[in-house]
N, C-alpha and C. Protein backbone atom coordinates (compact mmCIF):
# COMPACT_ATOMS: atom_id res chain seq x y z
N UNK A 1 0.84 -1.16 0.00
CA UNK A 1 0.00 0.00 0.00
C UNK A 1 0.89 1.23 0.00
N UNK A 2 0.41 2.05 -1.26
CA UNK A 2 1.14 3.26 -0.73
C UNK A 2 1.19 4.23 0.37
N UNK A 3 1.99 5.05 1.25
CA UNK A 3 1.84 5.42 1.96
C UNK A 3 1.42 7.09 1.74
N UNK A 4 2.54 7.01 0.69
CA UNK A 4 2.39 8.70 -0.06
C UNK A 4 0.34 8.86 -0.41
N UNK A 5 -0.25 8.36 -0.46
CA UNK A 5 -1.33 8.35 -0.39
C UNK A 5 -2.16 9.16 0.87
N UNK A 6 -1.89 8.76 1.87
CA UNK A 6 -2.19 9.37 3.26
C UNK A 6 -1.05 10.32 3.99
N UNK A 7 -1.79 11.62 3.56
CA UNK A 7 -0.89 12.78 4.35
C UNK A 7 -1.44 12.99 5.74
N UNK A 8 -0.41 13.60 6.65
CA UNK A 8 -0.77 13.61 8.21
C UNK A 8 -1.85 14.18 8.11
N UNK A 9 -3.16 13.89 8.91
CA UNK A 9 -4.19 14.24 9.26
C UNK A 9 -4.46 15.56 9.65
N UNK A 10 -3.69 15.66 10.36
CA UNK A 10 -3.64 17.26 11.78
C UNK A 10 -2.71 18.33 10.95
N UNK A 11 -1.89 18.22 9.89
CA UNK A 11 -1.76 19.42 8.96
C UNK A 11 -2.64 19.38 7.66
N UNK A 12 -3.63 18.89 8.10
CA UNK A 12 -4.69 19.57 6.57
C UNK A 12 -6.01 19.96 6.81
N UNK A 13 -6.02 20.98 6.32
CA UNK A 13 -7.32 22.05 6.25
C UNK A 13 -8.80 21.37 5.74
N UNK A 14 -10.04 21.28 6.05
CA UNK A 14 -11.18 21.19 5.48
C UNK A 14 -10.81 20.38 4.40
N UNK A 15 -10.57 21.89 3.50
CA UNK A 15 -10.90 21.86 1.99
C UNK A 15 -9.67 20.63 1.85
N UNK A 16 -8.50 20.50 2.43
CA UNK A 16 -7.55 19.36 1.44
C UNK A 16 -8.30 17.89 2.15
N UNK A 17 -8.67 18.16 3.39
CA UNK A 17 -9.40 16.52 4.07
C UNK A 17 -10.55 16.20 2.86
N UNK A 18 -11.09 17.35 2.25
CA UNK A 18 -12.07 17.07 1.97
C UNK A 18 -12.14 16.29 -0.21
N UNK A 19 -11.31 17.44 0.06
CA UNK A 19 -10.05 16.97 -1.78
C UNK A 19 -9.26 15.27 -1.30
N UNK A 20 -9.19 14.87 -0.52
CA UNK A 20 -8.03 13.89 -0.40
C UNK A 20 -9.49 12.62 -0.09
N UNK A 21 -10.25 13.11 0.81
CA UNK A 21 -11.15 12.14 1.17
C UNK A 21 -12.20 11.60 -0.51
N UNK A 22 -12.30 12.28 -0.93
CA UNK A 22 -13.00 12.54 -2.56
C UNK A 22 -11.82 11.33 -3.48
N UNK A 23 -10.79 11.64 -3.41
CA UNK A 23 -9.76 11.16 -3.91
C UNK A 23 -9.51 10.09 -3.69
N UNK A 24 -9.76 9.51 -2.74
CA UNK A 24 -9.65 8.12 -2.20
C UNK A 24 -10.52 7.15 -2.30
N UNK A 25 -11.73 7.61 -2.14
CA UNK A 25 -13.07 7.00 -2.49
C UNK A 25 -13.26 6.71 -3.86
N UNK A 26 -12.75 7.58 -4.61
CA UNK A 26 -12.96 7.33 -6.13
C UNK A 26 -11.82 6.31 -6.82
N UNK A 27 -10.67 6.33 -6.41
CA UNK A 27 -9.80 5.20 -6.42
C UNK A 27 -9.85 3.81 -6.01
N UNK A 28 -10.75 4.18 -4.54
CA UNK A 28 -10.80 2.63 -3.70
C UNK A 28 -12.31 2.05 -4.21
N UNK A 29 -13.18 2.50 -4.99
CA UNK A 29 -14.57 2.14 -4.87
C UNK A 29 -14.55 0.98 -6.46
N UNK A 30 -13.40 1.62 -7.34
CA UNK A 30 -12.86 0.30 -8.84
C UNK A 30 -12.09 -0.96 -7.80
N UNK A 31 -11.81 -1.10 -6.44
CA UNK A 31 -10.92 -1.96 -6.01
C UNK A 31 -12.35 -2.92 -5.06
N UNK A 32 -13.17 -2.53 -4.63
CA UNK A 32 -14.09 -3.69 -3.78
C UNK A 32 -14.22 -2.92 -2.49
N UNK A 33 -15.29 -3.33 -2.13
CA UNK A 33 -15.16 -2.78 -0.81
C UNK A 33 -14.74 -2.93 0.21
N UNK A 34 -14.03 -4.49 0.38
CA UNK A 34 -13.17 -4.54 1.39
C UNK A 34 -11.69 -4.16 1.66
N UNK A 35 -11.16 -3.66 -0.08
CA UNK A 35 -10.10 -2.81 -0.06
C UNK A 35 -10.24 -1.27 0.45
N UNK A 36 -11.71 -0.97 0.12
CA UNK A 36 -11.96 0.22 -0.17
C UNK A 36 -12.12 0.53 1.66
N UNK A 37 -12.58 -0.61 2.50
CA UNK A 37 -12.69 0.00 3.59
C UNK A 37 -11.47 0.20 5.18
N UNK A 38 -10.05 -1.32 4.05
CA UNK A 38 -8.98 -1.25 4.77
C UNK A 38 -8.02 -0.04 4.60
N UNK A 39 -8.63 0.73 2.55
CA UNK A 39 -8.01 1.16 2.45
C UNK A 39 -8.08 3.04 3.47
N UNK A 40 -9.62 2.99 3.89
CA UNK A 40 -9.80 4.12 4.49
C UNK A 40 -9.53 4.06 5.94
N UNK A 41 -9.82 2.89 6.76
CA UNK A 41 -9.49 2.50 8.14
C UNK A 41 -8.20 2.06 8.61
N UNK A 42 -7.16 1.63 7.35
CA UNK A 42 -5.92 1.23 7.83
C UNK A 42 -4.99 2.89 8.30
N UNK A 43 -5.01 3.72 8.28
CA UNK A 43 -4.20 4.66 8.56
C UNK A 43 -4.91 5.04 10.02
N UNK A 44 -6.12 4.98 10.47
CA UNK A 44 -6.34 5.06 11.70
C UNK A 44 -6.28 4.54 12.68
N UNK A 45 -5.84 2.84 12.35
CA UNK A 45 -5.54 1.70 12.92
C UNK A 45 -4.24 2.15 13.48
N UNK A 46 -3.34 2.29 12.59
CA UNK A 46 -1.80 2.49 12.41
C UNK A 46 -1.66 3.24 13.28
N UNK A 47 -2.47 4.43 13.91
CA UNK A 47 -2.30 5.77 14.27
C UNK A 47 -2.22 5.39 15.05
N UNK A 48 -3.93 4.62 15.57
CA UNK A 48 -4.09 4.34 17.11
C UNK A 48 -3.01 3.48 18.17
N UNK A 49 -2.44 2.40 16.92
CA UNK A 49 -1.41 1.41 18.16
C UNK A 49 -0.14 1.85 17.69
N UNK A 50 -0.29 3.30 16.98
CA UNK A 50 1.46 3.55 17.27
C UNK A 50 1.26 4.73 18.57
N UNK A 51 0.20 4.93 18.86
CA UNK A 51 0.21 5.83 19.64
C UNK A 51 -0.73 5.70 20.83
N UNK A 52 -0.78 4.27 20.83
CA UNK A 52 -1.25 3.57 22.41
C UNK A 52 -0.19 3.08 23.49
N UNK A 53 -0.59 3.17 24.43
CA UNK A 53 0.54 2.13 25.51
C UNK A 53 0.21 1.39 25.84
N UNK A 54 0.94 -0.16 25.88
CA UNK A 54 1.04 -1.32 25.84
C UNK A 54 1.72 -1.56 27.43
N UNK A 55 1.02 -1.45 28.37
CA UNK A 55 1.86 -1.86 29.71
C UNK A 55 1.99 -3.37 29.96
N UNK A 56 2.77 -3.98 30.75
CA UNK A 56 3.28 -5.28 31.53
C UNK A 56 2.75 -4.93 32.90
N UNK A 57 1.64 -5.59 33.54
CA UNK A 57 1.30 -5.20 34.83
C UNK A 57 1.87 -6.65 35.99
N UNK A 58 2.73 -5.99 36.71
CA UNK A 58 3.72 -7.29 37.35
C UNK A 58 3.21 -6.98 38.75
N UNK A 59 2.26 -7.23 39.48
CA UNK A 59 1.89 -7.44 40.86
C UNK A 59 2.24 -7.87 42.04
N UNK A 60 2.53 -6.95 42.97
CA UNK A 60 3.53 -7.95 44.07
C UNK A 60 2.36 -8.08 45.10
N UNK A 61 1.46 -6.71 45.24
CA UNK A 61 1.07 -6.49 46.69
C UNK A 61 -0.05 -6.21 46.84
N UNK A 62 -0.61 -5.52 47.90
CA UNK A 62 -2.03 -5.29 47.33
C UNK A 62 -2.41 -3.75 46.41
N UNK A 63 -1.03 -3.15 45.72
CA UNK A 63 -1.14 -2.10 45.03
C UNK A 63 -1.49 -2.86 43.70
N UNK A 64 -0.90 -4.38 43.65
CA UNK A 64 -1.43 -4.80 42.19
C UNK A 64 -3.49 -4.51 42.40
N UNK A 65 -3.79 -4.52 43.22
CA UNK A 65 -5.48 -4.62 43.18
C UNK A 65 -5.55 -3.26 42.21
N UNK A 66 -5.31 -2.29 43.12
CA UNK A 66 -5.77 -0.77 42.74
C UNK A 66 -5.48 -0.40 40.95
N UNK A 67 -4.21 -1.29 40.45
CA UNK A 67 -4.02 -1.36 39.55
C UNK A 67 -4.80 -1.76 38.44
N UNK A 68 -5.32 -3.28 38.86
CA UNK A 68 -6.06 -3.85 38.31
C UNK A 68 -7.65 -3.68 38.56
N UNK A 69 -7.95 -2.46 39.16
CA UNK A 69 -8.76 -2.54 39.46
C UNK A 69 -9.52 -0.82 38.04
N UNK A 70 -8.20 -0.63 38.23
CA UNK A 70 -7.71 0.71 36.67
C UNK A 70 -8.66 0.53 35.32
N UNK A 71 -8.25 -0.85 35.02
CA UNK A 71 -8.95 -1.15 33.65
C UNK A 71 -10.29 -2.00 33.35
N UNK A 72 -10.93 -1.92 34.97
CA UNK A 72 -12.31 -2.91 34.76
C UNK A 72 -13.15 -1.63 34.08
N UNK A 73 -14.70 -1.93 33.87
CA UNK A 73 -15.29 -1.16 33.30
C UNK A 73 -15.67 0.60 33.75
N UNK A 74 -15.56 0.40 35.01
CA UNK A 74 -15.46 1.74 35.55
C UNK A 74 -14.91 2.44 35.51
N UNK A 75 -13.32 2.19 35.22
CA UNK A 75 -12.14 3.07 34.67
C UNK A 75 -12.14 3.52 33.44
N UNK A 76 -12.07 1.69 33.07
CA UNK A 76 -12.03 1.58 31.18
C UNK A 76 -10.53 2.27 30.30
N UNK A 77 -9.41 1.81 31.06
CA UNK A 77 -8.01 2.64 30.73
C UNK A 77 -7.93 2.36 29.04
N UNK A 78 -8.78 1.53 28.47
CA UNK A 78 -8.27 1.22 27.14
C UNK A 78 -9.19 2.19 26.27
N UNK A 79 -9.93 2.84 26.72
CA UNK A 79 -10.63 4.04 25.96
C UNK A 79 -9.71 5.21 26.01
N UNK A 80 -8.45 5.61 27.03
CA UNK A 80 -7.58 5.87 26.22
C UNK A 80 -6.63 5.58 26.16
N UNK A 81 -6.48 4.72 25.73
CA UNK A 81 -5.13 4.14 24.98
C UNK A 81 -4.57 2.73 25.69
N UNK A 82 -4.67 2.44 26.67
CA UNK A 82 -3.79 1.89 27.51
C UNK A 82 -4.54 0.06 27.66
N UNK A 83 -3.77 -0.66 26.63
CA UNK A 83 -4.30 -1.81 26.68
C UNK A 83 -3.23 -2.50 27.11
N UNK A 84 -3.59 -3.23 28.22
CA UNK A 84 -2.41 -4.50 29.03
C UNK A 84 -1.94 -5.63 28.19
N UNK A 85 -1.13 -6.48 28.86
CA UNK A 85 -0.34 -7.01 27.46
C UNK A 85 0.37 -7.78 28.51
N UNK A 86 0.07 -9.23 28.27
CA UNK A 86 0.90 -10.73 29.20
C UNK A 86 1.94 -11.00 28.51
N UNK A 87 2.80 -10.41 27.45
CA UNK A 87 4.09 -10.88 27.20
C UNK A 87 5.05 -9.86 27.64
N UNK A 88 5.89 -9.53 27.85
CA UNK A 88 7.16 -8.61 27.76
C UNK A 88 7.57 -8.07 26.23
N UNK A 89 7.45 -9.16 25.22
CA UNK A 89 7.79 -8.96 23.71
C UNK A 89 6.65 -8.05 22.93
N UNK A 90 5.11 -7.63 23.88
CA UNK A 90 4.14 -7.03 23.40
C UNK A 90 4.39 -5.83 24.27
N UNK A 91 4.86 -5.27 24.85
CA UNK A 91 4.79 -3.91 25.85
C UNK A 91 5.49 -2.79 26.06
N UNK A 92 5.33 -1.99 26.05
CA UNK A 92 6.35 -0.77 26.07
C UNK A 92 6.62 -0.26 27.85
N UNK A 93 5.89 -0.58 28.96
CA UNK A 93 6.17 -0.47 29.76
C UNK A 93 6.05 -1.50 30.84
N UNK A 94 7.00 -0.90 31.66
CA UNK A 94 6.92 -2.65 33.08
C UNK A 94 6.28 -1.84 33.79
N UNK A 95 5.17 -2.24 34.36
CA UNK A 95 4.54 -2.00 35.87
C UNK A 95 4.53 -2.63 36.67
N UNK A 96 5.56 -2.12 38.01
CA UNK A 96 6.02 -3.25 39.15
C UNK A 96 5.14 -2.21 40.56
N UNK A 97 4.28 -3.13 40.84
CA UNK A 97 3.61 -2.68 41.72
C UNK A 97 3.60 -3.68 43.08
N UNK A 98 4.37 -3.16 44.25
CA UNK A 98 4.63 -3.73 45.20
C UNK A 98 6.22 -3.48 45.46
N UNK A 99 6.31 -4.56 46.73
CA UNK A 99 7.88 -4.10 47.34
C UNK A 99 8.88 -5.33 46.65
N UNK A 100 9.91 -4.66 46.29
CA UNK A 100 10.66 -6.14 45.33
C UNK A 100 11.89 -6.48 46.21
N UNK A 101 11.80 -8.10 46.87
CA UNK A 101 12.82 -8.55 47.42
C UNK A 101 14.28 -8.70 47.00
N UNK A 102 15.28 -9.19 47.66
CA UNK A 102 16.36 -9.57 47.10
C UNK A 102 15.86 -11.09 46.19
N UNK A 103 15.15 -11.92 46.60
CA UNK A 103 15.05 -13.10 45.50
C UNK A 103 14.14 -12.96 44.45
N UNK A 104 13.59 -11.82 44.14
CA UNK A 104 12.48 -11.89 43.28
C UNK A 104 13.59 -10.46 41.87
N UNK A 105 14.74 -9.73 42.60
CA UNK A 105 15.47 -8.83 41.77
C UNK A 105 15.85 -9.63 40.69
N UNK A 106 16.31 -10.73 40.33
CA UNK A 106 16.53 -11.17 39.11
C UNK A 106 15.99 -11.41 38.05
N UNK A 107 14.88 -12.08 38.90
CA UNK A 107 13.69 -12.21 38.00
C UNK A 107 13.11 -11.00 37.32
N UNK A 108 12.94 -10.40 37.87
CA UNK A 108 12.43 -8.54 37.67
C UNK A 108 13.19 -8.13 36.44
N UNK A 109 15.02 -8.18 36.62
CA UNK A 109 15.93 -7.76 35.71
C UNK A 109 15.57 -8.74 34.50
N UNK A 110 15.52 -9.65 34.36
CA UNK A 110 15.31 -10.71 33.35
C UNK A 110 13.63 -10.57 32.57
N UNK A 111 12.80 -9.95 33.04
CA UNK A 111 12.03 -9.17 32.79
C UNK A 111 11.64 -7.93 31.57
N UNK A 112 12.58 -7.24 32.55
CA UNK A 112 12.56 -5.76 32.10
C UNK A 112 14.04 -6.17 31.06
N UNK A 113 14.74 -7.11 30.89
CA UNK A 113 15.95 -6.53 29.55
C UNK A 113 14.61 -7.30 28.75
């Protein structure tokens, strides 16, 4: 997919959202509509999980509750942005909540590299 296709959102005026949105539709509508609708929803996709946070929530104590207690429906942390994530290889941040012993520090380090 080209990229040169989709210019940043937040430097264009009305009239070019509105020239570019015209432009796209008339290109993507000869391709099907399931091109036509990755081709309008994939740049907002892109946006959203390059510009979400992906935490590691690592619980020691009873601060893991308050934590976890963040993203049930009453909070709802993933409305903005903030969806949890059980691997280390999926996350951009460690959340160590609680007191960390001398036998549990390695583990932690082995973790977080």
């Amino acid at each position: 997919m080209d990229m040169s296709l989709y210019p940043h959102a937040v430097a264009m005026s009305a009239n070019e959202f509105m020239s570019w949105s015209s432009a796209m539709i008339n290109n993507l509508l000869s391709a099907g509509t399931k091109k036509m609708l990755d081709g309008l929803t994939g740049p907002i996709w892109s946006w959203a999980m390059k510009n979400s946070i992906h935490p590691l929530h690592f619980g020691l104590a009873c601060c893991a509750l308050e934590m976890a207690a963040a993203s049930n429906t009453k909070f709802d942390a993933e409305r903005l942005g903030t969806i949890y994530r059980s691997s280390p290889r999926q996350t951009d941040v460690l959340l160590i909540n609680g007191w960390i012993s001398k036998k549990l520090r390695p583990d932690i380090r082995r973790l977080y590299e």
